[in-house]
Protein backbone atom coordinates (compact mmCIF):
# COMPACT_ATOMS: atom_id res chain seq x y z
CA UNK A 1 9.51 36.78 -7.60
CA UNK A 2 10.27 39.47 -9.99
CA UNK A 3 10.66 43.11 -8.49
CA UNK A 4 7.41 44.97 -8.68
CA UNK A 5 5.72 41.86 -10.06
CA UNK A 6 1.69 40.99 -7.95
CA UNK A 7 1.77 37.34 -6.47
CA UNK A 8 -1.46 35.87 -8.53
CA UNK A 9 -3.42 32.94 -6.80
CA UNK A 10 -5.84 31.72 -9.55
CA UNK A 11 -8.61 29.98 -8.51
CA UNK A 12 -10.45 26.82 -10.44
CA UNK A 13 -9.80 23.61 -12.78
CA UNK A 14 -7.23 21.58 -12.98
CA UNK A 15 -7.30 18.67 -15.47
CA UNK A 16 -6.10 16.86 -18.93
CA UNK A 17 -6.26 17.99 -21.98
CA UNK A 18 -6.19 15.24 -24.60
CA UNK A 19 -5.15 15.13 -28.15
CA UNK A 20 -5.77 13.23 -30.41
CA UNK A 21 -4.49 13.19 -34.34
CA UNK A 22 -5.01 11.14 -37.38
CA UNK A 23 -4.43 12.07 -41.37
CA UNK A 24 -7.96 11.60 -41.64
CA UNK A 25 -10.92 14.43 -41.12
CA UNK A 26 -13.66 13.33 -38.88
CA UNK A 27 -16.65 12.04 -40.38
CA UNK A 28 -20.36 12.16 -38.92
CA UNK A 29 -20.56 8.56 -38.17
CA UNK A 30 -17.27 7.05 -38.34
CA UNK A 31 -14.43 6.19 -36.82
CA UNK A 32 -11.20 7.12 -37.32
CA UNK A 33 -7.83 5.44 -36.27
CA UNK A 34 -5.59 7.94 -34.02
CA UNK A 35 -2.31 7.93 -35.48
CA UNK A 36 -0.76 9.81 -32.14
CA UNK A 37 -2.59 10.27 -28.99
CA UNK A 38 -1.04 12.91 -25.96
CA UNK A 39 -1.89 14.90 -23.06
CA UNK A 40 -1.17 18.05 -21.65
CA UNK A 41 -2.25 20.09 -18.08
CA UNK A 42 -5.06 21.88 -18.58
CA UNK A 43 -7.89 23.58 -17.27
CA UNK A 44 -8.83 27.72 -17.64
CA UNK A 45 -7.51 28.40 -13.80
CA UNK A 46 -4.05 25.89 -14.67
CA UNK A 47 -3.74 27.48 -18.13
CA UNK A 48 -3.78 31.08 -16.58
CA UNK A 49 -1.63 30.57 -13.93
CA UNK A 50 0.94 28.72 -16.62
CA UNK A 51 0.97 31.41 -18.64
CA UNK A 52 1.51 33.93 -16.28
CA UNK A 53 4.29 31.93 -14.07
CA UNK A 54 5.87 31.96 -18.03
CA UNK A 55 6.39 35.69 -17.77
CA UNK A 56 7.55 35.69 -14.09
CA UNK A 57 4.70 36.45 -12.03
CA UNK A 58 5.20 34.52 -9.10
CA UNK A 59 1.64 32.28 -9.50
CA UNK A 60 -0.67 29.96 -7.20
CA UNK A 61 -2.88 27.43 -8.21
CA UNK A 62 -5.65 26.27 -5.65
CA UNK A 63 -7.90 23.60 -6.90
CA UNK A 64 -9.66 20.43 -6.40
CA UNK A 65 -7.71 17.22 -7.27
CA UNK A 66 -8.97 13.67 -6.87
CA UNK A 67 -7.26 10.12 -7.13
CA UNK A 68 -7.62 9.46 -10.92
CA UNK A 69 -4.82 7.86 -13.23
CA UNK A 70 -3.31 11.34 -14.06
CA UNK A 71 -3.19 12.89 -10.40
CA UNK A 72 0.51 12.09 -10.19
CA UNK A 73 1.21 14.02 -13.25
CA UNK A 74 -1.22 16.89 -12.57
CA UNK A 75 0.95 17.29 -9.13
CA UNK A 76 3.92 17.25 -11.02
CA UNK A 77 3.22 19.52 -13.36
């Protein structure tokens, strides 16, 4: 922990954020290909705690987590 620096528990979700990208822009209607597909962490109470741990504030995350097929990541992360 950085000298001087509050210890910030941040309370709330957890999840995946998924992107998506083609060449294309979305039409009403139709389907596009996805050229790339990723994902990130996410969440408001993830993203905040992220962002402060990033400028050394030592951070806490308390949230729900379930069993789904990105758990293992999300605890990684």
């Amino acid at each position: 922990m950085t000298k001087g620096l509050p210890r910030v528990f941040s309370i709330g979700d957890l999840n995946i954020d998924l992107f998506m990208l083609t060449e294309q822009r979305a039409e009403p209607g139709k389907e596009k290909a996805a050229e790339k597909t990723y994902y990130t962490m996410g969440g408001n109470a993830a993203n905040f705690a992220m962002a402060l741990s990033a400028l050394g504030t030592e951070t806490f995350l308390v949230s729900a987590i379930g069993k789904a097929i990105y758990t293992k990541y999300l605890l990684a992360q």
